[in-house]
Structures are given as C-alpha cells and as structure tokens.
N, C-alpha and C. Protein backbone atom coordinates (compact mmCIF):
# COMPACT_ATOMS: atom_id res chain seq x y z
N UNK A 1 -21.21 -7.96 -25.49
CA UNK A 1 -22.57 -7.96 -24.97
C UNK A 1 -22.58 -8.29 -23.48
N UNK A 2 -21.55 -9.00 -23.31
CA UNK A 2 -21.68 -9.38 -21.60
C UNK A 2 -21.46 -8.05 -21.04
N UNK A 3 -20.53 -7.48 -21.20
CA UNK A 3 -20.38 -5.95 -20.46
C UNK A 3 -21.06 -5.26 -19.86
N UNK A 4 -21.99 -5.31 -21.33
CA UNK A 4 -23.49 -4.45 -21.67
C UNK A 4 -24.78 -4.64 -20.34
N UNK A 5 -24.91 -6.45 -21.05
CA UNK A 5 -26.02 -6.68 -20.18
C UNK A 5 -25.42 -6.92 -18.40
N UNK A 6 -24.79 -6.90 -18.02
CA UNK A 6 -24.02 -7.18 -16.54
C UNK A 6 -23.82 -5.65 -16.07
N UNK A 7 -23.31 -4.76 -17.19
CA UNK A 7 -23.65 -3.29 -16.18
C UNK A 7 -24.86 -2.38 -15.99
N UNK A 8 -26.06 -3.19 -16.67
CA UNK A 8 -26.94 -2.78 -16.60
C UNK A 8 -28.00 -3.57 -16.80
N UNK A 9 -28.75 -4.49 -16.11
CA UNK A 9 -29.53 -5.57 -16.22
C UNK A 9 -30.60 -5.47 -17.49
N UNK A 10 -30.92 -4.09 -17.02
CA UNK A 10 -32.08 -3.85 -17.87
C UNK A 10 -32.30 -3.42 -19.61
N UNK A 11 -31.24 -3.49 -19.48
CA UNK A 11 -30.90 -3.69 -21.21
C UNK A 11 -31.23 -5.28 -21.86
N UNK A 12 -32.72 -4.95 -22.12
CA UNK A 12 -32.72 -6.12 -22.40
C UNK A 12 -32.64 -6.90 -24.24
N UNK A 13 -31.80 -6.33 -24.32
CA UNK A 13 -31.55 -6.51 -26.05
C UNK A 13 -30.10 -6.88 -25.85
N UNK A 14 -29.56 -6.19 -24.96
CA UNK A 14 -27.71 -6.79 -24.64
C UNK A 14 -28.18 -8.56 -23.92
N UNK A 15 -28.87 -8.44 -23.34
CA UNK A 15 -29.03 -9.50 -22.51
C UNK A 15 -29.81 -10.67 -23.30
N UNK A 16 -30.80 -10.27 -24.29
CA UNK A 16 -30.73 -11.11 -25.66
C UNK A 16 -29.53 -11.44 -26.12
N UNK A 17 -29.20 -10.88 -26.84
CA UNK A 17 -27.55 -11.51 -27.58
C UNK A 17 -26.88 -11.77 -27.27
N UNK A 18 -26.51 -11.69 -25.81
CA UNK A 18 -25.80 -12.61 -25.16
C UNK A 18 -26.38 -13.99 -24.88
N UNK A 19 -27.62 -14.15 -24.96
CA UNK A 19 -27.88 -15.38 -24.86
C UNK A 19 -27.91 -16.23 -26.18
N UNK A 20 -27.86 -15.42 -27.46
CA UNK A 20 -27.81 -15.77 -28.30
C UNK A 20 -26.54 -16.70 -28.78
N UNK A 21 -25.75 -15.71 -28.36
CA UNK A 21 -24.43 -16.02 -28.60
C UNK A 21 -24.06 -17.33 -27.74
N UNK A 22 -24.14 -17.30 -26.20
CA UNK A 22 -23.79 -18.26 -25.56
C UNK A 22 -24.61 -19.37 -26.52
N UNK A 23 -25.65 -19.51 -26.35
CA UNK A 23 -26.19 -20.97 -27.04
C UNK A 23 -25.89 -21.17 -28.24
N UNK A 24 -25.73 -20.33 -29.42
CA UNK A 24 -24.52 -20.55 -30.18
C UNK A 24 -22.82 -21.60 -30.02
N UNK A 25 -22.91 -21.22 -28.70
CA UNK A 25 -21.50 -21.11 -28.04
C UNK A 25 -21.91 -23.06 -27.60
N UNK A 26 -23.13 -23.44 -27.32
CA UNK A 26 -23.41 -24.57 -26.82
C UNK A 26 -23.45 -24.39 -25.55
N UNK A 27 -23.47 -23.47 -24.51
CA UNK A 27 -23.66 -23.17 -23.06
C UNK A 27 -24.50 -22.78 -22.82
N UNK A 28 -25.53 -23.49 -22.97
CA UNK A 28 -27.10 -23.69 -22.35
C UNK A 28 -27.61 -22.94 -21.02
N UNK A 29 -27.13 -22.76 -20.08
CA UNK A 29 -26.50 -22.29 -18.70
C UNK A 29 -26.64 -21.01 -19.09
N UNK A 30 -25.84 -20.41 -19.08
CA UNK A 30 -25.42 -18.82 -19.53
C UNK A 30 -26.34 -18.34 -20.93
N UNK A 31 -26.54 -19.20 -21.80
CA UNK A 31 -28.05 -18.55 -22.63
C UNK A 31 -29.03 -18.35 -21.81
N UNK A 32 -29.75 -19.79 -20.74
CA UNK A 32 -30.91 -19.24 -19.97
C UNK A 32 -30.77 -18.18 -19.24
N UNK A 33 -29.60 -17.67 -18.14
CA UNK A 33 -29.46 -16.75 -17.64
C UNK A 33 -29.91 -15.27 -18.20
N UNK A 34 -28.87 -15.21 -19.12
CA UNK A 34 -29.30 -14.58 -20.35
C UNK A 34 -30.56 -14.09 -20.66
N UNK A 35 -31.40 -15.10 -20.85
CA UNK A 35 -32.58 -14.81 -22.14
C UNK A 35 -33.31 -14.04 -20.64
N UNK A 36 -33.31 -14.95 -19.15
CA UNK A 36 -33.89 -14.55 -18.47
C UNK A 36 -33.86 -13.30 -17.91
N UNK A 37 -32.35 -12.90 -17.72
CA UNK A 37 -32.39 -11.21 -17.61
C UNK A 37 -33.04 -10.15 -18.92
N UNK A 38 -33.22 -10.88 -19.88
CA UNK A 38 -33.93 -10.16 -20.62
C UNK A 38 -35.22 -9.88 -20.44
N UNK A 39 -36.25 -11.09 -20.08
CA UNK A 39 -37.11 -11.37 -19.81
C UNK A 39 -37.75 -10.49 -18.90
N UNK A 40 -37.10 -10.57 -17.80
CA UNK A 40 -37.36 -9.77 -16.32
C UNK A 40 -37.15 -8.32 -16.49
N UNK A 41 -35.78 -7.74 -17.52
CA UNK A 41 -35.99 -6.65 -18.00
C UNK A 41 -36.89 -6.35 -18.69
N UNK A 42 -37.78 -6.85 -20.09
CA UNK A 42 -38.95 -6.28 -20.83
C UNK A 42 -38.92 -7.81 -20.87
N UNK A 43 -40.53 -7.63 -20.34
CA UNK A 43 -41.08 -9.64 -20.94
C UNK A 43 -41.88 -9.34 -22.02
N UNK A 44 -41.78 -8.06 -22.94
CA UNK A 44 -42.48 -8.15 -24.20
C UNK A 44 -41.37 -8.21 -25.47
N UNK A 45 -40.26 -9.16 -24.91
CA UNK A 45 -39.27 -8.99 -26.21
C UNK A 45 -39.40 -10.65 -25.83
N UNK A 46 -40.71 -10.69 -27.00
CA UNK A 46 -41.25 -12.17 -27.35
C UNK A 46 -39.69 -13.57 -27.78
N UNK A 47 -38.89 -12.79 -28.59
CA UNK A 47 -37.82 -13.46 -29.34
C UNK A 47 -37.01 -14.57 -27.83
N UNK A 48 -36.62 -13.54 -26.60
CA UNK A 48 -36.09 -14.28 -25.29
C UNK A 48 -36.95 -14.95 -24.61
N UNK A 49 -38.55 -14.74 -24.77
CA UNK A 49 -39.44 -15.51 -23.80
C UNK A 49 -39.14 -16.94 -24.94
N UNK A 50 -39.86 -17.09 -26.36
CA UNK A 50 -39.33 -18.08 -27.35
C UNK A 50 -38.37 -18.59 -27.23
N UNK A 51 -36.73 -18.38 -27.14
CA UNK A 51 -35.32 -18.80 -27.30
C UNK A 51 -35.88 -19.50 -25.51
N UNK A 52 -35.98 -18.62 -24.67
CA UNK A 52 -35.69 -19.51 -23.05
C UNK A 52 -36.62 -20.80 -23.46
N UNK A 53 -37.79 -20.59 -23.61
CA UNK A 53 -39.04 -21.63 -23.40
C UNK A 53 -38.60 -22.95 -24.41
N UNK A 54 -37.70 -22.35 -25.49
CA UNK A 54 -37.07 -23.94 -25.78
C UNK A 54 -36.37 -24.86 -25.63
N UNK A 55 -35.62 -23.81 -24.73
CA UNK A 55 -34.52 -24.39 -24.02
C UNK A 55 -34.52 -25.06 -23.17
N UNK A 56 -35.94 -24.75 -22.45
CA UNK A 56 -36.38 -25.71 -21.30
C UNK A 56 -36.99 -26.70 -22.12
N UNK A 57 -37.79 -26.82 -23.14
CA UNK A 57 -38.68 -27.84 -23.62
C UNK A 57 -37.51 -28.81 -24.37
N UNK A 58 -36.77 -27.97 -24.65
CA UNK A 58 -35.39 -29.12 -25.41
C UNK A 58 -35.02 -29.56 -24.34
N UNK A 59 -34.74 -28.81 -22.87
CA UNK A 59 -34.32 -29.69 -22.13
C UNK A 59 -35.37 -30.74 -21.02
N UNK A 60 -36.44 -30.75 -21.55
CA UNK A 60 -37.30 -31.79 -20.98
C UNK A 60 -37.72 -31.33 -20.08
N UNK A 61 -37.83 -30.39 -19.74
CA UNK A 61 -38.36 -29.46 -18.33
C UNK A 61 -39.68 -28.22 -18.74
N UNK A 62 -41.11 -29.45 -19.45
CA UNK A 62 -42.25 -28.29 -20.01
C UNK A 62 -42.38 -28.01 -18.64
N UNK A 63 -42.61 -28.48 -17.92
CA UNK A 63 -43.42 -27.87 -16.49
C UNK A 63 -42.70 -26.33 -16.26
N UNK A 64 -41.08 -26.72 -16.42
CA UNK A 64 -40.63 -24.58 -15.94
C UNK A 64 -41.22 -23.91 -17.28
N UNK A 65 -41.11 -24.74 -18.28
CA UNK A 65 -41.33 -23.40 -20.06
C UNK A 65 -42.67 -22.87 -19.60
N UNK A 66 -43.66 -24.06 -19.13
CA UNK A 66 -45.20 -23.95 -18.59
C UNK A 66 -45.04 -22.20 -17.89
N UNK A 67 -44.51 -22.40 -16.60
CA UNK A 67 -43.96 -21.79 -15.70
C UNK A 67 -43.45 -20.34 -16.28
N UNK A 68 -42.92 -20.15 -16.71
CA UNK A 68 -42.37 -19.37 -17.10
C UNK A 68 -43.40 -18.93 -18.56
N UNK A 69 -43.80 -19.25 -19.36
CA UNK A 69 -45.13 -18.51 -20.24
C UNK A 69 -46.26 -17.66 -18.77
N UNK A 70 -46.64 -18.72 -17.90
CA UNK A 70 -47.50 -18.44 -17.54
C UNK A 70 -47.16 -16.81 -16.87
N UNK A 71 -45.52 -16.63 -16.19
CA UNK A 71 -45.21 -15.50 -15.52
C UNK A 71 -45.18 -14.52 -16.44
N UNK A 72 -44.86 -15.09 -17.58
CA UNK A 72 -44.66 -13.76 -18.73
C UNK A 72 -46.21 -13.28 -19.18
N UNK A 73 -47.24 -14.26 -18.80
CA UNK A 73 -48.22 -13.58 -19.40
C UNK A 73 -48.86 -12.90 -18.30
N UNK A 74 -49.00 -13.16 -16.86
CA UNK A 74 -48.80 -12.57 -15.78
C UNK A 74 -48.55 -10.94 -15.73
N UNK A 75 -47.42 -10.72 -16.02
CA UNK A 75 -46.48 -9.53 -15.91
C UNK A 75 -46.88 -8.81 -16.82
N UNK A 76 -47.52 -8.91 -18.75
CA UNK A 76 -47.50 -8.87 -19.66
C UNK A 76 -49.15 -9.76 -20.11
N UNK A 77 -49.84 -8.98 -20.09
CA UNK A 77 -51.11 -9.66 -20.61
C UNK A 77 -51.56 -9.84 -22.20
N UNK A 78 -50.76 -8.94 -22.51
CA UNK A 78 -50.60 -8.94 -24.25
C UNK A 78 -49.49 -9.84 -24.78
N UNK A 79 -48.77 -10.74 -23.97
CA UNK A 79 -47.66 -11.52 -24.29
C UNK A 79 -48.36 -12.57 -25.31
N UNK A 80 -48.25 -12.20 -26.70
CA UNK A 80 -49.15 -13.08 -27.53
C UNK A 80 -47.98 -14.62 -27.98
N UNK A 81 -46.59 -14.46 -27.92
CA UNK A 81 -45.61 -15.69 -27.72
C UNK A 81 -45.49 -16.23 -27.01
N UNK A 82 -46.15 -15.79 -25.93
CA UNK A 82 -46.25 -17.05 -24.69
C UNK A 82 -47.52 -17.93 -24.66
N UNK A 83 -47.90 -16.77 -25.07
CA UNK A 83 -49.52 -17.42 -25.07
C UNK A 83 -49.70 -18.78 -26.28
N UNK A 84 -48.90 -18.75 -27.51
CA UNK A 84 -48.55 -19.72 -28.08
C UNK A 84 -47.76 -20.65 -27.60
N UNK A 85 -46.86 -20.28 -27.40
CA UNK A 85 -45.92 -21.64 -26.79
C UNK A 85 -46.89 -22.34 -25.59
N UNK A 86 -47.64 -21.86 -24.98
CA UNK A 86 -48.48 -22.71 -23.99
C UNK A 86 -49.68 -22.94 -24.46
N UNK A 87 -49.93 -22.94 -25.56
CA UNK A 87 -50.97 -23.48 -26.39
C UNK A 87 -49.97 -24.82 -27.27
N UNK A 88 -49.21 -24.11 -27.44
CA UNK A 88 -48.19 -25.44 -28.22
C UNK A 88 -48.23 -26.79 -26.78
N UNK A 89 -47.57 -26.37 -26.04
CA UNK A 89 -47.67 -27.25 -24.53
C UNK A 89 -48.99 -27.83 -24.88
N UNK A 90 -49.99 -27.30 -24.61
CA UNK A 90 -51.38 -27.71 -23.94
C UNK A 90 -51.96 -28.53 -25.29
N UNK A 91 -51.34 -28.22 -26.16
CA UNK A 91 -52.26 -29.12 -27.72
C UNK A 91 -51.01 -30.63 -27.21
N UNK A 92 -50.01 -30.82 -27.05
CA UNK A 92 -49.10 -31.60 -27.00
C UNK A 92 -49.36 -32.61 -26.05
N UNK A 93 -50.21 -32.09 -24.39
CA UNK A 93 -50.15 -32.77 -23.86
C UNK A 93 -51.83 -33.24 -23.42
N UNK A 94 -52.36 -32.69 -24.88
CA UNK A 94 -53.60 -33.61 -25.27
C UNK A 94 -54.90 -32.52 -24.54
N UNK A 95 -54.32 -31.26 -24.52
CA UNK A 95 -55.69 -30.21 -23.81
C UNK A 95 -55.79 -29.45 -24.80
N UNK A 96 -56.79 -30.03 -25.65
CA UNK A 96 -57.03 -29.14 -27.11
C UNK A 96 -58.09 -27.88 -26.73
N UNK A 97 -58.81 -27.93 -25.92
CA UNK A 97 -59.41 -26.70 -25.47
C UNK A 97 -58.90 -25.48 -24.86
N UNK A 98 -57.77 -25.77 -23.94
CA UNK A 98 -56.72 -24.92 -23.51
C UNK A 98 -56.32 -24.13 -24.85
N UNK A 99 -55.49 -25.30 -25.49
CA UNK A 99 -54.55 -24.30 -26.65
C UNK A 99 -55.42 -23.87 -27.35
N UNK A 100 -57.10 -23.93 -27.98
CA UNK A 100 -57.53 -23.20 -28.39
C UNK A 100 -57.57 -21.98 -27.73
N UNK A 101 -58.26 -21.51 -26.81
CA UNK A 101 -57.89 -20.35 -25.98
C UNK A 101 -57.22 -20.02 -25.67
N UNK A 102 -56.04 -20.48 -25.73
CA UNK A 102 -54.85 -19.40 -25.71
C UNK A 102 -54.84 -18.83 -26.72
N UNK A 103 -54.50 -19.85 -28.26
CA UNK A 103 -54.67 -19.13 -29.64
C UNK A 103 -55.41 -17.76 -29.38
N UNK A 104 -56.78 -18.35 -29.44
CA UNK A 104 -57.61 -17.17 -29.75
C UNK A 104 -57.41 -16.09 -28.80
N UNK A 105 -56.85 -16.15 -27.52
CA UNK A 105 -56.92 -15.33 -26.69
C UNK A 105 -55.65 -14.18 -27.34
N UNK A 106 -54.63 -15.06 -27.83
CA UNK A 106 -53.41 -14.82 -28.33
C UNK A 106 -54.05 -13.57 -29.81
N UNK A 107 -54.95 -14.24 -30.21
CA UNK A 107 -55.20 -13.05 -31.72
C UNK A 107 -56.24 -12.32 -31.47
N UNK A 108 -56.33 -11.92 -30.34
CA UNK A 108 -57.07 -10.77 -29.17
C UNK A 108 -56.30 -9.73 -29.50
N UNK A 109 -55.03 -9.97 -28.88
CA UNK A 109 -53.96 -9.51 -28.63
C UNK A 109 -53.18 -8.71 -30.03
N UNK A 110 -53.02 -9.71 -30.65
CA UNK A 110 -52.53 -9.20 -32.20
C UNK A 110 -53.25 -10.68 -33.56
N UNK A 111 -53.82 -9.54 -34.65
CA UNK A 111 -54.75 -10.48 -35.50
C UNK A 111 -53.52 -10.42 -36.33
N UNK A 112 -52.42 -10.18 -36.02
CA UNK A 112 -51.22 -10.82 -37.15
C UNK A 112 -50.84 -11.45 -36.99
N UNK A 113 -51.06 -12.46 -35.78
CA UNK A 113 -49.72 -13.56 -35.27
C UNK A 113 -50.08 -14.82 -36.20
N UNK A 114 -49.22 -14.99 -36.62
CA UNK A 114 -49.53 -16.18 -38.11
C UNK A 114 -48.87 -17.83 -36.96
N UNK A 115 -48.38 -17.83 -36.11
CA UNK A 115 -48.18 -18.98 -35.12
C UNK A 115 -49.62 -19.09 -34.57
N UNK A 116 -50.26 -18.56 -34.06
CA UNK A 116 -51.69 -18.54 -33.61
C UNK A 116 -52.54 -18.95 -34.33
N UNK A 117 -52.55 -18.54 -35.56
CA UNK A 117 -53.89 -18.96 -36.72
C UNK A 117 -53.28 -20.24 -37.43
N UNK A 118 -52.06 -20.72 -37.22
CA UNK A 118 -51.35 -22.29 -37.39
C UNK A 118 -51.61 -22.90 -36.81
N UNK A 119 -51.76 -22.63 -35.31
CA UNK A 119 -51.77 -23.88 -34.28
C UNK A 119 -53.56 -23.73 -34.05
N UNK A 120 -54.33 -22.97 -34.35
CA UNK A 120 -55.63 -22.61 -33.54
C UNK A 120 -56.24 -23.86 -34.90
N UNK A 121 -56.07 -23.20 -36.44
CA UNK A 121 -56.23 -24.17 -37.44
C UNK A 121 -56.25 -25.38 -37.03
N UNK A 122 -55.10 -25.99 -36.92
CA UNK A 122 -54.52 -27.34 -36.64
C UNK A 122 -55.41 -27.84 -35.55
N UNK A 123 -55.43 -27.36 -34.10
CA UNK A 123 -55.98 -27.82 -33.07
C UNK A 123 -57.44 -27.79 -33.94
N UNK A 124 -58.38 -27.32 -34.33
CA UNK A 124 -59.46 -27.18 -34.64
C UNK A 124 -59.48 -28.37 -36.17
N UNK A 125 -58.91 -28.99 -36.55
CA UNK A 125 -58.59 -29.47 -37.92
C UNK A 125 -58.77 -31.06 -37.04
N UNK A 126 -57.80 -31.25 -35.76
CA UNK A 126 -57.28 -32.00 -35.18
C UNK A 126 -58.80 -32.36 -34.29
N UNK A 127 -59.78 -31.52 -33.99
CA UNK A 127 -60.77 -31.87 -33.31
C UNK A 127 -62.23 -31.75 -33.75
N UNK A 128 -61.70 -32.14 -35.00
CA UNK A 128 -63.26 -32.39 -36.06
C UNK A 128 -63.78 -31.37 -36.08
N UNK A 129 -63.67 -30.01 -36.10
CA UNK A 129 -64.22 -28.65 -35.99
C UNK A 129 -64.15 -28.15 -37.87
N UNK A 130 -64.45 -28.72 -38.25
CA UNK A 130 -64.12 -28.40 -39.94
C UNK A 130 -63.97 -26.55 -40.34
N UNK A 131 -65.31 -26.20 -40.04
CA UNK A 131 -65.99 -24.81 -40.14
C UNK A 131 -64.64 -23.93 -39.19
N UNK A 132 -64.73 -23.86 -38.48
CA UNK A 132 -63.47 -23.32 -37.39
C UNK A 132 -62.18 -23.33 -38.09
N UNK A 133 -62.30 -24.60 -38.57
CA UNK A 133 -60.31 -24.58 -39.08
C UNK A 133 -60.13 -23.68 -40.06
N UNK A 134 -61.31 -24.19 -41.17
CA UNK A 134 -61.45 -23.19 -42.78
C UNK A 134 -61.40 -22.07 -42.10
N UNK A 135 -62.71 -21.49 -41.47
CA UNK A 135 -62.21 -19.77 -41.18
C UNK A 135 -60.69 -19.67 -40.61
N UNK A 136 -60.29 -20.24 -39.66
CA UNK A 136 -58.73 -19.47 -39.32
C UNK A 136 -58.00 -19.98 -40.04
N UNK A 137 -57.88 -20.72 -40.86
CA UNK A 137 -56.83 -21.15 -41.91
C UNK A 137 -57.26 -19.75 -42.98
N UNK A 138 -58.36 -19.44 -43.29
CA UNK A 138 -58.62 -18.68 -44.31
C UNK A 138 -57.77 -16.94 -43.92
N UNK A 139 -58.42 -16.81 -42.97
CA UNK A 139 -57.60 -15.60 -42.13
C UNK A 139 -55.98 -15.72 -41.79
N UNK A 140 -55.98 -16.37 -41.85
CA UNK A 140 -54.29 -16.99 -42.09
C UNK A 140 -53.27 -16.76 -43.42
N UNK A 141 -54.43 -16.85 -43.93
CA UNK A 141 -54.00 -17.10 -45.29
C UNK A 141 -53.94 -15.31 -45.93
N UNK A 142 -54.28 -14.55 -45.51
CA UNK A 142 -54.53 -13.28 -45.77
C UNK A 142 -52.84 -12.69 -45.19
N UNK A 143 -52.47 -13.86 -44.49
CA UNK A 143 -51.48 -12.81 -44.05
C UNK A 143 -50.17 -13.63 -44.49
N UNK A 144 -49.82 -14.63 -44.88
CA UNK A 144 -49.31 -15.63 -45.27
C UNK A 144 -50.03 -16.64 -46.80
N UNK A 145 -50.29 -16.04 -47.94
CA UNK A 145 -50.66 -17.06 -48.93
C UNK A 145 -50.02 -18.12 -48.89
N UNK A 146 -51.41 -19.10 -49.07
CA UNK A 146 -50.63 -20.75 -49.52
C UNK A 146 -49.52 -21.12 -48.55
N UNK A 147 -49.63 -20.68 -47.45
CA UNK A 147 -49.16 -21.40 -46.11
C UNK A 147 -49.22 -22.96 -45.99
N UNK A 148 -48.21 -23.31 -45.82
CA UNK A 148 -48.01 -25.00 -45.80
C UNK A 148 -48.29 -25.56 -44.40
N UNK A 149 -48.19 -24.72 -43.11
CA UNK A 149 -49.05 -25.40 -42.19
C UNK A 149 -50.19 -25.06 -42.02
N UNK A 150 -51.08 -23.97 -42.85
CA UNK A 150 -52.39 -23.78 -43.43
C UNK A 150 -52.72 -24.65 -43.84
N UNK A 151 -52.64 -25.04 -45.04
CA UNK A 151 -52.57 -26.09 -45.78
C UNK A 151 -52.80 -27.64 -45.42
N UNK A 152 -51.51 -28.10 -44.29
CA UNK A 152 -51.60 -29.17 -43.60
C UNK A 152 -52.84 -29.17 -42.61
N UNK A 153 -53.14 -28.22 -42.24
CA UNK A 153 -54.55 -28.24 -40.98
C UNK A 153 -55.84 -28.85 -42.06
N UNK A 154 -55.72 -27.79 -43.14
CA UNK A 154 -56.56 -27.95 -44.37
C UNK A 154 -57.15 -29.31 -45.18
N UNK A 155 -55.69 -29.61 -44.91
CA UNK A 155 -55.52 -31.57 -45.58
C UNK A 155 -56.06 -32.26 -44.10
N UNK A 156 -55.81 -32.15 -43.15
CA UNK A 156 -56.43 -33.11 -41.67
C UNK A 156 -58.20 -33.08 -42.13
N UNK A 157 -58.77 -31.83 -42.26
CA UNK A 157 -60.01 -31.59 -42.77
C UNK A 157 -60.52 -32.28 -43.94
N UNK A 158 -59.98 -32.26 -44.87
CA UNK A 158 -60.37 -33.11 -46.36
C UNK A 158 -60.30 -34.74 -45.54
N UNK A 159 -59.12 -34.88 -45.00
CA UNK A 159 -59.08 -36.52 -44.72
C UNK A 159 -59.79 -36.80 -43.86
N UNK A 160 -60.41 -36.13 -42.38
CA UNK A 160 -61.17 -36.49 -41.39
C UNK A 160 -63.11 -36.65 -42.41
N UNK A 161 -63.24 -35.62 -43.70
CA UNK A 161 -64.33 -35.74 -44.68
C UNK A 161 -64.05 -36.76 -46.11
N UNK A 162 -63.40 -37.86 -45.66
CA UNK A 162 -63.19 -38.63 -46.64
C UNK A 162 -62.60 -37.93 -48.02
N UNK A 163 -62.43 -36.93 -47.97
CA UNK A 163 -62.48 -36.28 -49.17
C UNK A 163 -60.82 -36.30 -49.66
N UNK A 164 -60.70 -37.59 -50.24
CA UNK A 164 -59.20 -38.07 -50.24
C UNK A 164 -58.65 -37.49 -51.31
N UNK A 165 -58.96 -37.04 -52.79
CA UNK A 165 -58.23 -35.99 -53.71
C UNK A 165 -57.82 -34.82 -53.11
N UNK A 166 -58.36 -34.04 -52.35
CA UNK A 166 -58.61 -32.51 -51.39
C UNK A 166 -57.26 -33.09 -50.70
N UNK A 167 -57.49 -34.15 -49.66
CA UNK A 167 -56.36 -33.99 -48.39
C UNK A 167 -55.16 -34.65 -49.63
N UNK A 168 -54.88 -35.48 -50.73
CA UNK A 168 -53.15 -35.19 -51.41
C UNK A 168 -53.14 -34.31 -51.91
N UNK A 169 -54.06 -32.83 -52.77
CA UNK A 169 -53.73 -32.03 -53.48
C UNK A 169 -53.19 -31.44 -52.51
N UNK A 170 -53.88 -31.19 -50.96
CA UNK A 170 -53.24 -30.07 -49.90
C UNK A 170 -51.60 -30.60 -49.51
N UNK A 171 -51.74 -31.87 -48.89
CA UNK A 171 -50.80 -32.43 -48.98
C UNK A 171 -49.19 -32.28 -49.68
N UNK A 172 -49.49 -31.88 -51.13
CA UNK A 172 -48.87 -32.09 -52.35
C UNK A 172 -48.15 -30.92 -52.04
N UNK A 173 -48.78 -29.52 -51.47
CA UNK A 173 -48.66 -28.59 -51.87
C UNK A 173 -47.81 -28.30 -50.61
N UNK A 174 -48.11 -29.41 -49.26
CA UNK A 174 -47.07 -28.85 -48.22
C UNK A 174 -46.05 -29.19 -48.61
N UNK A 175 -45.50 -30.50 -48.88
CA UNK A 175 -44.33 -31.21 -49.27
C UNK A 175 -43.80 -30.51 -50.52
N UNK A 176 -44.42 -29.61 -51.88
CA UNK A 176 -43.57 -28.76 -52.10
C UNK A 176 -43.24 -27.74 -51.74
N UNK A 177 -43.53 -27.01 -50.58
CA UNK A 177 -42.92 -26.31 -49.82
C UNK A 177 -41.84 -26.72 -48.99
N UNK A 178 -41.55 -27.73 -49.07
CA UNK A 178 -40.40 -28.44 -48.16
C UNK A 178 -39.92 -28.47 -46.77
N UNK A 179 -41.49 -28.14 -46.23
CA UNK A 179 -41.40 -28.15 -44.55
C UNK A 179 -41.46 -29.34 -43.80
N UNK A 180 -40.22 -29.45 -43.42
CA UNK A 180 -39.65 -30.78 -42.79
C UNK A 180 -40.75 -31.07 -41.97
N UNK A 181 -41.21 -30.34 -40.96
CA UNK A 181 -42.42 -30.93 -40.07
C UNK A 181 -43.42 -31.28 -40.42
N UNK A 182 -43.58 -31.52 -41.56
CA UNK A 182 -45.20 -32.00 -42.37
C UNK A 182 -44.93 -32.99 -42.71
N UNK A 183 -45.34 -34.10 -42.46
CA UNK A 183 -44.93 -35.13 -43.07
C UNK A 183 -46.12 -35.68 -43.75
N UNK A 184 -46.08 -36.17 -44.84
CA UNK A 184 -47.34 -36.70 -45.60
C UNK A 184 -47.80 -37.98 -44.77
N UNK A 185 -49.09 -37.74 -44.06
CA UNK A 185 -49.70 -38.97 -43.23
C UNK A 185 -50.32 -39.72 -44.00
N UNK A 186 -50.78 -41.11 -43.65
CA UNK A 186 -51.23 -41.91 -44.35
C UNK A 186 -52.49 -41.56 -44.41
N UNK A 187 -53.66 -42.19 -45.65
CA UNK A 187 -55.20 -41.93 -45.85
C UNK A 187 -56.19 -42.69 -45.36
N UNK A 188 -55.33 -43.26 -44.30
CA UNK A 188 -55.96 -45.28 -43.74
C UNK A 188 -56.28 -46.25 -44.98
C-alpha cells in the first residue's frame, strides 16, 4: 500500500490502508500522515476523516480533530462523519446546542446515519427535551431495532420523569446487549 499511496497521492483508499496498517503497526505518525493524504485526496471517505479524528482525540489534541472536522466539512458540506465527531466534541465539552445542530444538520445530509440519531437522542435525553429524544430515538429505531444507545437516551428520559420501572427495564435491555459504554447509572 505504501507504493500505491506515495506514487500517487490521490488514491485515496491506498492511502487509507496504509494508515490502517501503520496504526495497527502502533506508528501513530505514519497512520496520521496516511489517513491525511487520504483525506486531502477525497474528504468524503468518512472511515479516514473517523480513524485521523481519533487519533488526535486519543492523542489529547480535540482542538486539531476540532480543526480538522471543521476543514472536512468546509471542503465537503455533506461530510455527515465529521459533522458527528464535532457534535461528539461539542456535547463533551458541555455545548449541547452545537452538537444538536450538527446532528441534525448531519441527518440533512443522510436520514441513515444511525451515529447522529444516537448522539442527537442522547444530547436531547441529556437536556430535558423528552418529546425530541422519543422522536429521534424512534426514527432510530427504524433503522437499527432495539438499539442499546437508543435505549440508553430512552432510560435518561424515564429517569429525568421519575419513571423508575421504564429507566431499569431500558436499562436492562442495554446491559443485555453488552455495550461496554453504557453503564447502568444510579436512580439517586
């Protein structure tokens, strides 16, 4: 793949898998390079804008992932993975109005992106918006049944409405799905 993507930049699928591989490889360095010549070759091969933008956020550097969503959506106005990952950013660093609009701006773009109707849920679950969460959890659910971070947005809703049977049945149902990032929160 190095061959590939080095005799011709713009191959940007050689220049994916090579970054794949390097970070595989544990050479962090030569993956970003990588993902980034992909990037700059087609910034609509969502998979290298995703793989770079974690690499910076694993490496503690949101301000470039920031940076770098924002150029990809720039270049690429339909970039509906960037537009998440900087909704992921912006819910994280407490701008729940941002990452709503990106979401939604994001399922403008494409009404399949099931990361969008997760995080738009959640942020909306997360900001007492009850009515909001149910519809995009529900539309979510059309494309993904019985989704466990559906579900979890679902349970924030039952528990923010006292409605404490609702938030462990939802609950119940993430944890048998066995998604490590859900963790069963307490009911106060």
């Amino acid at each position: 793949f190095r061959d590939a993507a080095s005799a011709d930049p713009k191959l940007a699928l050689a220049s994916h898998n090579l970054g794949v591989i390097s970070e595989k490889q544990g050479n962090t360095e030569d993956a970003a390079k990588a993902y980034r010549a992909a990037i700059d070759a087609d910034p609509t091969v969502d998979a290298s804008v995703n793989n770079l933008g974690l690499l910076l956020e694993r490496g503690g550097q949101s301000e470039s992932a920031k940076a770098l969503y924002v150029d990809v959506i720039d270049r690429h106005p339909e970039a509906v993975a960037a537009r998440v990952r900087l909704a992921r950013i912006s819910r994280a660093e407490g701008d729940a109005k941002t990452a709503a609009r990106l979401c939604r701006e994001a399922l403008q773009y494409d009404a399949t992106s099931l990361a969008a109707y997760r995080l738009l849920a959640r942020v909306y679950a997360e900001e007492k918006k009850p009515q909001l969460a149910r519809l995009i959890a529900q539309r979510g659910f059309k494309l993904s049944p019985d989704d466990p971070e559906l579900n979890f947005a679902l349970a924030i809703v039952a528990k923010n409405e006292k409605d404490v049977a609702t938030a462990r049945a939802l609950w119940a149902k993430v944890i048998e799905k066995e998604r490590p990032d859900a963790l069963l929160p307490t009911l106060g």
